[in-house]
Protein backbone atom coordinates (compact mmCIF):
# COMPACT_ATOMS: atom_id res chain seq x y z
CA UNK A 1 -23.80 -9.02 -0.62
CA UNK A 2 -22.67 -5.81 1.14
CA UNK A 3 -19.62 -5.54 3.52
CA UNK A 4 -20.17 -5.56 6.89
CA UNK A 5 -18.16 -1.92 7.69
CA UNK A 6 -18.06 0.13 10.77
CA UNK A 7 -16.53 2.79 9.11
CA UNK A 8 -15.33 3.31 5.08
CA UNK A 9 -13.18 1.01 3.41
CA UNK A 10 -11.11 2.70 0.27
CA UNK A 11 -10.13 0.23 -2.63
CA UNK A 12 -7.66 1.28 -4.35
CA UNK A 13 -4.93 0.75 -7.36
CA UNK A 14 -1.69 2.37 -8.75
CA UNK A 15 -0.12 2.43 -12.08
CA UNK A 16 3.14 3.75 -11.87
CA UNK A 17 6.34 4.29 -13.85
CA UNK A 18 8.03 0.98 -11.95
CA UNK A 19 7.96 -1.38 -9.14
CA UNK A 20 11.21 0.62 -7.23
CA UNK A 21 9.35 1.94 -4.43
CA UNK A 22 12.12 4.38 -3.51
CA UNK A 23 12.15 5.81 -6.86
CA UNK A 24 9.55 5.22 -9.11
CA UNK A 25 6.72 7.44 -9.37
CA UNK A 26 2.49 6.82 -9.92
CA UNK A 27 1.13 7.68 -12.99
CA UNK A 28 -2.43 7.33 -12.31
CA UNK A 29 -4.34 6.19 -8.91
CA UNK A 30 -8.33 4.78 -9.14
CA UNK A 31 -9.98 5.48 -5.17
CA UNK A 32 -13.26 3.42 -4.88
CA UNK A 33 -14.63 4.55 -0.88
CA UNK A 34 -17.22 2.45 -0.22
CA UNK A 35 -19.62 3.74 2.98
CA UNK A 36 -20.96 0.99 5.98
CA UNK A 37 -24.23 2.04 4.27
CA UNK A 38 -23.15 0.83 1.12
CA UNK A 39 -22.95 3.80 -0.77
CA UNK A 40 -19.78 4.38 -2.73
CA UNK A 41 -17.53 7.21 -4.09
CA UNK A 42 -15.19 6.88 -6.90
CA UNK A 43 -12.02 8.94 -8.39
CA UNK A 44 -9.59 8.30 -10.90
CA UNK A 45 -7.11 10.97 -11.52
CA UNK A 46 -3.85 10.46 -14.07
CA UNK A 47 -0.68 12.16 -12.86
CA UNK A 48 2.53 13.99 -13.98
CA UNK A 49 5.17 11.44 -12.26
CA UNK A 50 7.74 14.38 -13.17
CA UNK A 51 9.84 11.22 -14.94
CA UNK A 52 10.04 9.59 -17.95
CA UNK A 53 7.46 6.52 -18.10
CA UNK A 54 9.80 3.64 -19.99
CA UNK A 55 8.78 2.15 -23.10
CA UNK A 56 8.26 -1.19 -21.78
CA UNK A 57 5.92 0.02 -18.93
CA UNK A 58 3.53 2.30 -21.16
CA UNK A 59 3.46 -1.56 -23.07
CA UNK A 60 1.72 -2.42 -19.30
CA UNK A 61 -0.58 0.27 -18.61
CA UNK A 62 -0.59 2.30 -22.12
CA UNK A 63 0.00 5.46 -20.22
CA UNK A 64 2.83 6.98 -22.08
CA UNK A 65 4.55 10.41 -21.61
CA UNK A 66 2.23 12.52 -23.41
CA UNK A 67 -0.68 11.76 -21.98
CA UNK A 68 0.37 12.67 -18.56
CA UNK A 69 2.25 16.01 -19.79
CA UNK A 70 -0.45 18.07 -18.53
CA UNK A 71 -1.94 16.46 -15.61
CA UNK A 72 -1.27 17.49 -12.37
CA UNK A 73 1.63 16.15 -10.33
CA UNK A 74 0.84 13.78 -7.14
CA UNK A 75 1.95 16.61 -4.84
CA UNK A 76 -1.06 18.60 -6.43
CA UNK A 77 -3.17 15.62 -5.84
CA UNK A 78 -2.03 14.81 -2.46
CA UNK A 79 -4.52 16.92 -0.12
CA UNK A 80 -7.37 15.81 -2.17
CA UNK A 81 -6.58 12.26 -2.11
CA UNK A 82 -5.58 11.97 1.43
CA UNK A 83 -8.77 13.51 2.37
CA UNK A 84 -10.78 11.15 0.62
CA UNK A 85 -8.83 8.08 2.36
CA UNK A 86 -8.52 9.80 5.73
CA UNK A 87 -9.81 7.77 8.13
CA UNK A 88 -11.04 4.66 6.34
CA UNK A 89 -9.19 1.21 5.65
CA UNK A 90 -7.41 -0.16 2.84
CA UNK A 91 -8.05 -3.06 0.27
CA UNK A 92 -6.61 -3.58 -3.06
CA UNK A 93 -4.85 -6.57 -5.02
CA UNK A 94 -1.18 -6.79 -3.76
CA UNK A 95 -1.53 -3.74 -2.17
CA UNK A 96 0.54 -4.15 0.99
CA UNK A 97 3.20 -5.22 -0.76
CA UNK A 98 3.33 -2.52 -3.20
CA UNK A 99 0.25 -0.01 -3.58
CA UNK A 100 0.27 1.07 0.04
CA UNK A 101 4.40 1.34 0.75
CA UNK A 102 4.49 3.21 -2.80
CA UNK A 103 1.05 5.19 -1.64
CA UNK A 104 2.81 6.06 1.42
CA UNK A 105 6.33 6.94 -0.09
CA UNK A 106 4.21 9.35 -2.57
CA UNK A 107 2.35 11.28 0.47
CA UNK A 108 5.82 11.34 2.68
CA UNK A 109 6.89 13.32 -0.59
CA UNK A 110 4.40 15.69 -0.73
CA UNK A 111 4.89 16.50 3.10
CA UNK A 112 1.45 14.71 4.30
CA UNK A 113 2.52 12.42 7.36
CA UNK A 114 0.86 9.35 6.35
CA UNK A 115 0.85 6.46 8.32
CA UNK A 116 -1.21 3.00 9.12
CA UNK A 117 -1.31 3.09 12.79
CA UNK A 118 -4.75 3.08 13.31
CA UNK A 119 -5.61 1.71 9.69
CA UNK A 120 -6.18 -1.99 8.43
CA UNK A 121 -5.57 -2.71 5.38
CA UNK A 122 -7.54 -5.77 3.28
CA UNK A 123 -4.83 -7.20 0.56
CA UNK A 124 -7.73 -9.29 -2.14
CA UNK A 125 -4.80 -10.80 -3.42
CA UNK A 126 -3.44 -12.98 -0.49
CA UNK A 127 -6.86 -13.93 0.99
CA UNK A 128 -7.07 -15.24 -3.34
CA UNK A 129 -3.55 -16.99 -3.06
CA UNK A 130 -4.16 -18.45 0.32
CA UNK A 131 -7.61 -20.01 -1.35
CA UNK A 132 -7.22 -20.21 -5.40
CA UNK A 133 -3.67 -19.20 -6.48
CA UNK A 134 -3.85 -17.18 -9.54
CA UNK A 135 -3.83 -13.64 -10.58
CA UNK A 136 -6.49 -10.77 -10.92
CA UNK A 137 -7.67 -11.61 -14.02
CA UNK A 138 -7.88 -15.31 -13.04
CA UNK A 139 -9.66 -14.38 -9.87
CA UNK A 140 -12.30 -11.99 -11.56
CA UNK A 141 -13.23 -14.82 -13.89
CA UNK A 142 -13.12 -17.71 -11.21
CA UNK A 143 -14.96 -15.31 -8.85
CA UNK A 144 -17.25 -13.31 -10.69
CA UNK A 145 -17.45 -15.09 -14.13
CA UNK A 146 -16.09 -12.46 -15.90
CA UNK A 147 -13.50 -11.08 -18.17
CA UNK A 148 -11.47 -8.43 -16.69
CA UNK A 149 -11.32 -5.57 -20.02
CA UNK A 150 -8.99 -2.77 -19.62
CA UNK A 151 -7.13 -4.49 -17.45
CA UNK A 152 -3.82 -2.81 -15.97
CA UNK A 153 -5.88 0.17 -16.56
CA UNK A 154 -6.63 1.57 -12.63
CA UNK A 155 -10.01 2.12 -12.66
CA UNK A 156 -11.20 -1.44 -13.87
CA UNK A 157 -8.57 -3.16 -11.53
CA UNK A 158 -10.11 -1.31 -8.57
CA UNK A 159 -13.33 -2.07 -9.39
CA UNK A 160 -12.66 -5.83 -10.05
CA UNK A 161 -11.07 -6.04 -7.04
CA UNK A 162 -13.89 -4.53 -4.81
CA UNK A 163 -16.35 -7.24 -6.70
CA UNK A 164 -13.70 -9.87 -6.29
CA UNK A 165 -13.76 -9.74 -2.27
CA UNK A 166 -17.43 -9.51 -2.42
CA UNK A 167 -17.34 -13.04 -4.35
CA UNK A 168 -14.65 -14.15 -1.94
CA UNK A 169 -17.23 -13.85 1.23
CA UNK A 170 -19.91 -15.57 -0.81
CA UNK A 171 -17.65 -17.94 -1.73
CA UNK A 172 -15.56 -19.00 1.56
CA UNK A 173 -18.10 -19.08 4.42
CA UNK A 174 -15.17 -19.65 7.00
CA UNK A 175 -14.15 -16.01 5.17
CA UNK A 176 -15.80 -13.60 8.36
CA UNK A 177 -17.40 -10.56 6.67
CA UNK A 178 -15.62 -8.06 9.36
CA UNK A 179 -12.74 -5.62 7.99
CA UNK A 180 -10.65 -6.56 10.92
CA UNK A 181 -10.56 -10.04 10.27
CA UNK A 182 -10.06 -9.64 6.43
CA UNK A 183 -7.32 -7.65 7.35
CA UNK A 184 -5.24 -10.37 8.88
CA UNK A 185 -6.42 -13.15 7.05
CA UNK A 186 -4.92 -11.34 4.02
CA UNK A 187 -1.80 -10.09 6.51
CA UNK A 188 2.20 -11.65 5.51
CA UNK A 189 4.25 -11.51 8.03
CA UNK A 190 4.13 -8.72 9.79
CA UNK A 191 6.83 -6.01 9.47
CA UNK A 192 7.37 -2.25 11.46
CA UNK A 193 7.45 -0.52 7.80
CA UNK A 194 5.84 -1.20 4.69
CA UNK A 195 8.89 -2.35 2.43
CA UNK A 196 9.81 -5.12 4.66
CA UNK A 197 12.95 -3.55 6.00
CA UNK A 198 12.16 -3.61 9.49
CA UNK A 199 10.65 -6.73 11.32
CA UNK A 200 9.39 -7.76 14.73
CA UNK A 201 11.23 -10.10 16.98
CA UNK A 202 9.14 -12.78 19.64
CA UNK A 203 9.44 -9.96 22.27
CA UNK A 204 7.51 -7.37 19.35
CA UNK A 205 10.72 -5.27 19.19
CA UNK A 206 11.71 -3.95 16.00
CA UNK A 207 14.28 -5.67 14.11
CA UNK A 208 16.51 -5.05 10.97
CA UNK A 209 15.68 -7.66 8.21
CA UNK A 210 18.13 -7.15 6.14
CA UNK A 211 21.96 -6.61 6.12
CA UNK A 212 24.55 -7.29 8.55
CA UNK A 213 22.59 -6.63 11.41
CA UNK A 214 19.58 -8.97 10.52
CA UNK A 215 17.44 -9.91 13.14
CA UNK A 216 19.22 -7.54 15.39
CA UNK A 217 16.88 -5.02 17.52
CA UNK A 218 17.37 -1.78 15.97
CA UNK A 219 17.51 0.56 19.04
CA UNK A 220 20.37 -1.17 20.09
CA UNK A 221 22.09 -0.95 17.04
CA UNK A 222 21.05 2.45 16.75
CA UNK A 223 23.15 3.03 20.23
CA UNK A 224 26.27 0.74 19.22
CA UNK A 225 26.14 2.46 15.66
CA UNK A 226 25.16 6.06 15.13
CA UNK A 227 26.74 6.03 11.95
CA UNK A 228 24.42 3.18 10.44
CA UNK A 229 21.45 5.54 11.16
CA UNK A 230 22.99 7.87 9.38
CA UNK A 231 23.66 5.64 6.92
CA UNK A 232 20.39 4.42 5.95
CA UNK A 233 18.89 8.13 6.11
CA UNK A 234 21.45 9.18 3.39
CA UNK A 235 20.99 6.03 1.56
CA UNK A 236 18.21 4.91 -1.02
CA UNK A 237 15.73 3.61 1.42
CA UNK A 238 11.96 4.01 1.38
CA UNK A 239 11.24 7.32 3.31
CA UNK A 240 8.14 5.49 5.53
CA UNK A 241 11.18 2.82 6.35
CA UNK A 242 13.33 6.19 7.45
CA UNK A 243 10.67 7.35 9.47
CA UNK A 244 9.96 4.56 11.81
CA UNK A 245 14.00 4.87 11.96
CA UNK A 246 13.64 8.15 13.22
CA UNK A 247 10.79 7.84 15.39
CA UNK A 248 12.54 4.64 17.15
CA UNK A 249 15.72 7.31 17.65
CA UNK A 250 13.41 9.70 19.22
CA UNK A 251 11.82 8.17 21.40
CA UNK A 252 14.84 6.55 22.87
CA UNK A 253 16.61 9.76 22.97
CA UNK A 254 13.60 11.09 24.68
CA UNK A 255 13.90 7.97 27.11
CA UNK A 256 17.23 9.08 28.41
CA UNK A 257 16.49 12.49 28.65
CA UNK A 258 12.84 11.86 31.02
């Protein structure tokens, strides 16, 4: 079976020095582009995360401190591996819950505007939940009737993962072979940034989801309370969740001004 693409699709995986978004750093990324003719690029590059990897993580991935003391650091990767996903969609296994918020807090760092606006993204591991329930290595036997080796090491993970959808179409023929409809069909609930700070309300304005103000449309807290934009820019929020913070502030600023 091949996927049924109108333009590339890049499956990806991170291994990274934590699951704190905000702080944590990767520590090696796997990039698997496939084309809508079916050919396919690959790239696996280990980085410097400019941080010490804890003990009990290199016990994960078995990338330890040393072996990433001379590899480049992601903002030396950053050009090269935002021009290989430029302009394609996303899969991976619980990636839009963690690969692509961390993926985009990594590229915010090294000053490349990244951002999913006109970008779906195909998450293997709901679309497995919502059918089987189980985990990668589960879903690569159950799927593809196979044992996943190496795994937690990026490369195989991305790889299984790619073969793992491919068994999911086969599999599920309600499943439509169409990016698009991957995309929601492996979609949560729907939120304005990747970390799930900011939500959509029944009128599709953005909401806080969190904190005192909960549910309550941010642009008119962000009138009522300057100071809790200020806030959340000074405090230890994802930098993608600042940004649609900033943008919203804009373009209302902007509003009153036209």
């Amino acid at each position: 079976m091949q996927l049924n693409l109108t333009r590339p699709i890049c499956f990806f995986d991170l291994e990274t020095t934590g699951t704190n978004v905000a702080k944590d750093r990767v520590v090696e990324i796997s990039i698997l582009k496939i084309f809508p003719n079916g050919n396919r690029e690959s790239k696996t590059w280990l980085v410097n995360p400019e941080m010490p990897i804890p003990d009990e993580v290199v016990a994960i991935h078995g990338i330890s401190d040393e072996k990433v003391a001379n590899e480049p650091t992601f903002k030396q990767l950053a050009k090269e591996i935002h021009r290989m996903i430029k302009d394609c969609d996303l899969g991976g296994f619980n990636s839009d819950r963690f690969d692509i918020p961390m993926l985009a807090e990594e590229m915010l760092r090294s000053d490349i505007d990244f951002d999913m606006k006109n970008t779906v993204s195909v998450d293997v591991q709901t679309i497995f939940h919502k059918m089987e329930k189980r985990t990668l290595g589960a879903a690569y036997q159950f799927y593809c009737n196979k044992d996943l080796a190496d795994a937690h090491s990026a490369e195989a993970d991305t790889l299984a993962t790619y073969e793992v959808l491919l068994s999911q179409l086969e599999r599920y023929p309600e499943l439509e072979n169409n990016i698009k409809q991957l995309a929601e069909f492996s979609t949560h609930r729907q939120f304005a940034d990747f970390a799930g700070f900011l939500g959509y309300d029944d009128d599709e304005e953005v909401v806080f989801s969190f904190g005192k103000h909960k549910g309550k449309k941010v642009k008119q807290i962000l009138e009522d309370e300057p100071g809790y934009f200020g806030w959340i820019l000074n405090a230890d929020f994802p930098l993608y969740t600042k940004k649609v913070l900033t943008q919203i502030r804009l373009n209302e600023l902007n509003n009153k001004l036209s």
